[in-house]
Protein backbone atom coordinates (compact mmCIF):
# COMPACT_ATOMS: atom_id res chain seq x y z
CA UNK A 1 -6.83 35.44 7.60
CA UNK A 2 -10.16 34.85 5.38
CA UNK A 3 -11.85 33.14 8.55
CA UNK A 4 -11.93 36.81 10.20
CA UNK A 5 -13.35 38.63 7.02
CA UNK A 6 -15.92 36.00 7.54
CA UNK A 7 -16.30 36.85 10.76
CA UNK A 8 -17.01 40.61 10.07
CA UNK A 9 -19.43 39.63 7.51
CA UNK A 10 -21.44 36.98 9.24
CA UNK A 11 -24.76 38.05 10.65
CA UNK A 12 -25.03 41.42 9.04
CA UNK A 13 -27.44 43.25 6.89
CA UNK A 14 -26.96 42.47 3.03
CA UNK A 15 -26.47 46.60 2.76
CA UNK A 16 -23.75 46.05 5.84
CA UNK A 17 -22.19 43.43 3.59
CA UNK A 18 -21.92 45.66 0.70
CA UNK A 19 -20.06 48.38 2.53
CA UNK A 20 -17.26 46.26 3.92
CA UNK A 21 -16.42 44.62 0.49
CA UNK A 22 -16.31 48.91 -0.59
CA UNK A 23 -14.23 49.43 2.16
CA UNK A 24 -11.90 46.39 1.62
CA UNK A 25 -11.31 47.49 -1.94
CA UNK A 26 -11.00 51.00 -1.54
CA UNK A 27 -8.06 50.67 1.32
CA UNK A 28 -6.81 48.83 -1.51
CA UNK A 29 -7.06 51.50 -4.25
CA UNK A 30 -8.98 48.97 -5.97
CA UNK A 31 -11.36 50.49 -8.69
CA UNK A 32 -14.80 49.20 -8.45
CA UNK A 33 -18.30 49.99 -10.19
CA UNK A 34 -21.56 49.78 -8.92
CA UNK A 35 -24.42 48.33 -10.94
CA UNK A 36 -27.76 49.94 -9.56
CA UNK A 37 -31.18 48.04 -11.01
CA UNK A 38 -34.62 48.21 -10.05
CA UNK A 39 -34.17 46.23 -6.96
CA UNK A 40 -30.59 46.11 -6.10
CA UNK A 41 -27.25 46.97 -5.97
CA UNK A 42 -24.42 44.36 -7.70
CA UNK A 43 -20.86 45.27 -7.16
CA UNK A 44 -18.26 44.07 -9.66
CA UNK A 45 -14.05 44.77 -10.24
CA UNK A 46 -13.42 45.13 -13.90
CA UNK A 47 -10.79 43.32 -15.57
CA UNK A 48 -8.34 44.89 -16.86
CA UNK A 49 -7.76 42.87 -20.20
CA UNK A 50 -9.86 42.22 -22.66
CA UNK A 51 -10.89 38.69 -22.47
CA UNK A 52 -10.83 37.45 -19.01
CA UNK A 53 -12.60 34.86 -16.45
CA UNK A 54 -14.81 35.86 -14.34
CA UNK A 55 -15.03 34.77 -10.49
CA UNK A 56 -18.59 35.56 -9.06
CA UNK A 57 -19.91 35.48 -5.30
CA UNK A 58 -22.93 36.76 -3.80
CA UNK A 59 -23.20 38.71 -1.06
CA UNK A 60 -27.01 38.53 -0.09
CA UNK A 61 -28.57 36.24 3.10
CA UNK A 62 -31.42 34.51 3.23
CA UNK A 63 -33.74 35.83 6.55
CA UNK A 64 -32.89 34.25 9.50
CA UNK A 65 -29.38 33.03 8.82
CA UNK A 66 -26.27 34.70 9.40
CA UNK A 67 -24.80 33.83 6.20
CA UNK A 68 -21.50 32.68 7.30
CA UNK A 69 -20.83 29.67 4.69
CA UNK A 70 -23.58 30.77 2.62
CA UNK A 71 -21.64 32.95 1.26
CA UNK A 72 -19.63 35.22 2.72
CA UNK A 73 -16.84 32.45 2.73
CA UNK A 74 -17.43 32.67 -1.46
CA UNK A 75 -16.76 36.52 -0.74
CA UNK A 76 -13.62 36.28 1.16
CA UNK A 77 -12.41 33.79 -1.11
CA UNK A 78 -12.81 36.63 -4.01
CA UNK A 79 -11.67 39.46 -2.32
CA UNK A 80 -8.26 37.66 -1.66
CA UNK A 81 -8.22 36.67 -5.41
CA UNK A 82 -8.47 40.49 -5.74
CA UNK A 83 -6.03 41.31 -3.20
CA UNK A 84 -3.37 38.87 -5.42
CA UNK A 85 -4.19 40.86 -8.74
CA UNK A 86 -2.56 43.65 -7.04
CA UNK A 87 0.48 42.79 -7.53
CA UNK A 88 0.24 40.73 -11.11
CA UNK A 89 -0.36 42.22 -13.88
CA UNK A 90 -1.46 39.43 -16.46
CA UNK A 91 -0.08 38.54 -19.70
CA UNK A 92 -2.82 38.00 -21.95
CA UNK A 93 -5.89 36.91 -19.28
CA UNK A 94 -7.82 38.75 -16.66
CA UNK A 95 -9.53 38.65 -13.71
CA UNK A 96 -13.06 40.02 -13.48
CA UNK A 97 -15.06 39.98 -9.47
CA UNK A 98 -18.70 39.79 -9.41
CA UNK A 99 -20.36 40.48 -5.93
CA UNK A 100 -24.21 39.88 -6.68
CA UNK A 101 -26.96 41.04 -4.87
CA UNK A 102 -30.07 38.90 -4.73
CA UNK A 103 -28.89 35.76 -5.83
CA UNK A 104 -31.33 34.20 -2.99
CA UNK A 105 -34.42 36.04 -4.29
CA UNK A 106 -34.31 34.22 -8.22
CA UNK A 107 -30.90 35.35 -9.43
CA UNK A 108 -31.99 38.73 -10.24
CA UNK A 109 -28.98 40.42 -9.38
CA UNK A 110 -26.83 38.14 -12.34
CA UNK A 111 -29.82 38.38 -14.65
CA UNK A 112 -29.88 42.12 -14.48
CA UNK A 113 -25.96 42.71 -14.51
CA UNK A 114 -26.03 40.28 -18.08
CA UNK A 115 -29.20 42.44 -19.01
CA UNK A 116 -27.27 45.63 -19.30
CA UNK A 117 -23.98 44.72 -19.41
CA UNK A 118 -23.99 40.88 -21.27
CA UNK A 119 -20.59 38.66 -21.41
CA UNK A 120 -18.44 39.91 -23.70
CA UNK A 121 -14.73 39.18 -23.48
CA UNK A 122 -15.41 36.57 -20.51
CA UNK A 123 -13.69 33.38 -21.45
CA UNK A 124 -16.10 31.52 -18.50
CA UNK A 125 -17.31 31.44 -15.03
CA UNK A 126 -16.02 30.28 -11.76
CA UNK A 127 -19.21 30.86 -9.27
CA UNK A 128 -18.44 30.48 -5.69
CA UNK A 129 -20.96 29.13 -3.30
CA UNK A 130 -20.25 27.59 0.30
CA UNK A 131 -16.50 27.08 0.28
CA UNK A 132 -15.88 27.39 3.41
CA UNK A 133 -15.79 23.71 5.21
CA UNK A 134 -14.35 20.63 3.93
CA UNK A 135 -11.63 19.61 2.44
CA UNK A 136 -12.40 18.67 -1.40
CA UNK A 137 -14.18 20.64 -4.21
CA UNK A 138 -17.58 20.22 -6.31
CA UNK A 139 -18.15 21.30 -9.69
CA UNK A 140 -21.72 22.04 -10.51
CA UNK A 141 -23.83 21.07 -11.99
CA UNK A 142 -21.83 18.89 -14.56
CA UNK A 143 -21.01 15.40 -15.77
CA UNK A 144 -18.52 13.12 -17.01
CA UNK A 145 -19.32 14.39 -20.64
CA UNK A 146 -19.16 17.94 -19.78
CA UNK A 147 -16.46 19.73 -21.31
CA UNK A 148 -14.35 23.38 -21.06
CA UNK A 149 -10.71 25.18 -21.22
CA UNK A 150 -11.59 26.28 -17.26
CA UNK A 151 -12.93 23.03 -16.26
CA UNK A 152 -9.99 20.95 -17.76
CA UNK A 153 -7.97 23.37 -16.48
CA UNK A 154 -8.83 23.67 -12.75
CA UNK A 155 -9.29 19.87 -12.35
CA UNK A 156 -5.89 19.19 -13.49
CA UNK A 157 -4.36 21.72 -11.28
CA UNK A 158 -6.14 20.50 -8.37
CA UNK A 159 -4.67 16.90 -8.97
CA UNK A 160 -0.99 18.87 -9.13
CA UNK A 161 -2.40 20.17 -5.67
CA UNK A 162 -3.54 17.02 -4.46
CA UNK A 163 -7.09 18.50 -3.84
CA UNK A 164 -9.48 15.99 -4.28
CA UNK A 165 -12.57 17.08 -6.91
CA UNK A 166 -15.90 15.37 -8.12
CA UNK A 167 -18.47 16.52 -10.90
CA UNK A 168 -22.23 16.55 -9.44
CA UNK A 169 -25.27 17.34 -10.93
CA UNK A 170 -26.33 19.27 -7.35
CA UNK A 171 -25.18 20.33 -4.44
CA UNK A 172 -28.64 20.95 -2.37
CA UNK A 173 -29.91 22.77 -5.58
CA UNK A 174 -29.41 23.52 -9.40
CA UNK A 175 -29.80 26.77 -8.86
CA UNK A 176 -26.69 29.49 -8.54
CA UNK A 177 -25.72 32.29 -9.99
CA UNK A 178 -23.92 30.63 -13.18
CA UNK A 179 -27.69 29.58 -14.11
CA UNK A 180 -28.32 33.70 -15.66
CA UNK A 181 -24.77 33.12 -17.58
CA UNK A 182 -25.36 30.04 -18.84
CA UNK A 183 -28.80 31.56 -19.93
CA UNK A 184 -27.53 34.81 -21.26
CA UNK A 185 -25.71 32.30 -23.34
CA UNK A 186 -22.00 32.00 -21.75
CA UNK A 187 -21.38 27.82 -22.13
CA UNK A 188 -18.85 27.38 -19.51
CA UNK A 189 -19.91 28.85 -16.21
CA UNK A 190 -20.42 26.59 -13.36
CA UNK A 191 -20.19 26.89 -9.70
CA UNK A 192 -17.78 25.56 -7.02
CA UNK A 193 -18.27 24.32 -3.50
CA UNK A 194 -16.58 22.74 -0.60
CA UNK A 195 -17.44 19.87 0.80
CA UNK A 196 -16.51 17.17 3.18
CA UNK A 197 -15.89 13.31 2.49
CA UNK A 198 -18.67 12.95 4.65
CA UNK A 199 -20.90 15.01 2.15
CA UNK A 200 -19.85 12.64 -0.54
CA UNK A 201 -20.86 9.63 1.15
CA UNK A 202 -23.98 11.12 1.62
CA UNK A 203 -25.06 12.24 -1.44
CA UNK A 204 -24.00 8.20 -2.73
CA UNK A 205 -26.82 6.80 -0.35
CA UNK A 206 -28.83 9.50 -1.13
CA UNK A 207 -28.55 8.82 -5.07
CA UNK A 208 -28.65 5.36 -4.12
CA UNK A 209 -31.74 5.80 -2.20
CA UNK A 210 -33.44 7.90 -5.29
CA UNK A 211 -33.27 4.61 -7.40
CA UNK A 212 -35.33 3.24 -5.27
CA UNK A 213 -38.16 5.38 -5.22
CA UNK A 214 -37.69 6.28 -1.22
CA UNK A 215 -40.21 8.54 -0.05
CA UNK A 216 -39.79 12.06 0.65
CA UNK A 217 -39.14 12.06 4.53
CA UNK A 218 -36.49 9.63 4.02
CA UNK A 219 -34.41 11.22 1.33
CA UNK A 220 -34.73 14.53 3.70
CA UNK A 221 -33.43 12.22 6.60
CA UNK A 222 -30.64 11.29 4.51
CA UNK A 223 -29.77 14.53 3.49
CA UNK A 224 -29.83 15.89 7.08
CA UNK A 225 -26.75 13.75 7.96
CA UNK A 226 -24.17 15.69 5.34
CA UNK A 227 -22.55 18.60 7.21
CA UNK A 228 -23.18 21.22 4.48
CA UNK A 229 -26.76 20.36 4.61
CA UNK A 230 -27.12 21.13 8.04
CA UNK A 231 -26.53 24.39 8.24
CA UNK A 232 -27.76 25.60 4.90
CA UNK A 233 -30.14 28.62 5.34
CA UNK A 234 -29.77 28.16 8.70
CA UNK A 235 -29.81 29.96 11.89
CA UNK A 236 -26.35 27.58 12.47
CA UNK A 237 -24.53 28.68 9.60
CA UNK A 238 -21.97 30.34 11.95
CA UNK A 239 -17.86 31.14 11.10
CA UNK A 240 -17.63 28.62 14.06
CA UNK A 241 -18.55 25.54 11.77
CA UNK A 242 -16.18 26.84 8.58
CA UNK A 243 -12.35 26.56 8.34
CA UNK A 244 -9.46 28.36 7.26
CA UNK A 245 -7.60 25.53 5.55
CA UNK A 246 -10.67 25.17 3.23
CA UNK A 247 -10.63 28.85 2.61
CA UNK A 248 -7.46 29.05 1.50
CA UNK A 249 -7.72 25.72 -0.23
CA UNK A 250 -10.12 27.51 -2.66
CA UNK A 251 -8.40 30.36 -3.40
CA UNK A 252 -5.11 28.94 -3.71
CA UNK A 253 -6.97 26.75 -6.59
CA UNK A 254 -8.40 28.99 -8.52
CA UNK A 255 -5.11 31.46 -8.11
CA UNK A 256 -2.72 28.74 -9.61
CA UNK A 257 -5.53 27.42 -12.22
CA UNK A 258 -5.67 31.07 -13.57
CA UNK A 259 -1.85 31.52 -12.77
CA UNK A 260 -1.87 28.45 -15.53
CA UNK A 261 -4.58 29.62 -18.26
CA UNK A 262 -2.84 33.20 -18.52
CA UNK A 263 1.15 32.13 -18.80
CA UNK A 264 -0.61 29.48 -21.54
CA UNK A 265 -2.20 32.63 -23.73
């Protein structure tokens, strides 16, 4: 179950963190490499093909919060796409896992992994950020004009799925690690989250409250009410508010989406 991995990740150090997604991989006989900077450690699986997508996560907590949504749900989520590349081998597209450190302090983890090692080969990004409560995914941050082989592609396996979907421009922020690939030049990398019908009608009265001009401590009021806001860098963002069904939801999506873009070429 990805709820459990959760579990074992939730409320521990960011160095804690980093050895259970070792140990994970390496009872797996999973190669890995280690990418040491200045100020941190980023952990990534290399794909074993040369062009491939790229599914990143990061692994770092803000102080204070036990990190449970936010993100080691984004890290279980990859580790069981890793655990399925075991036993597929790809036709003409890979898989390549990103576990970033320091995503919450300015993205430097990404921005010094595309500093030594850059892009090449990587077809796009699927970033994974809070996926672990609700029951329908956000893409961000796009639009209705946005455009992209993995976009096009995961939306229209989600309607197969019957996994409801929306385009935003945020979720809470701009800011994720798809922001240093979309710098380092990489056009389609964006990043997914799981939210709640009750986030979406939040986020409508909140927009709707934007247009017109509602002060500050209202639109923070409004805010307050969506359940992924609640807990967001929070001492609450506990294992006991996510669920497996949206774990599974999320990696079952992005499985069958890349399951699709490979058998196409």
């Amino acid at each position: 179950m990805l709820l459990k991995l959760v579990k074992d990740l939730e409320g521990k150090s960011d160095e804690a963190r980093l050895r259970i997604i070792r140990s994970r991989l390496e009872a797996w006989r999973v190669p890995y490499q280690l990418h040491r900077y200045q100020t941190g450690t980023n952990l990534f699986v290399k794909a074993k093909t040369d062009s491939f997508v790229g599914i990143g996560s990061h692994y770092d907590v803000v102080p204070g919060s036990p990190g449970a949504n936010d993100n080691a749900s984004a890290i279980a989520v990859a580790l069981e796409l890793v655990r399925r590349t075991r036993n597929y081998s790809g036709n003409h597209l890979g898989l390549q896992f990103f576990f970033f450190d320091e995503e919450e302090n300015g993205l430097k983890g990404s921005g010094a992994y595309l500093e030594e090692h850059g892009y090449r080969g990587m077809k796009g990004l699927f970033n994974l950020e809070m996926v672990g409560m609700g029951d329908r995914l956000a893409f961000w941050p796009l639009d209705a004009q946005s455009e992209g082989a993995l976009l096009e592609a995961l939306e229209r396996q989600c309607g197969r799925m019957q996994i409801p979907t929306g385009r935003y421009d945020e979720i809470l922020t701009r800011t994720a690690d798809h922001v240093s690939f979309r710098r380092a030049g990489l056009t389609e990398a964006f990043t997914i989250t799981c939210i709640s019908g009750k986030d979406v009608a939040v986020a409508q009265h909140y927009y709707r409250a934007q247009e017109f001009d509602v002060d500050a401590q209202t639109l923070h009021e409004i805010l307050a009410e969506a359940p992924l806001f609640q807990h967001y860098h929070r001492s609450t963002d506990t294992s006991e508010h996510l669920r497996e069904t949206a774990l599974q939801m999320t990696a079952n999506a992005l499985w069958e989406t890349y399951l699709a873009l490979d058998q196409r070429g």
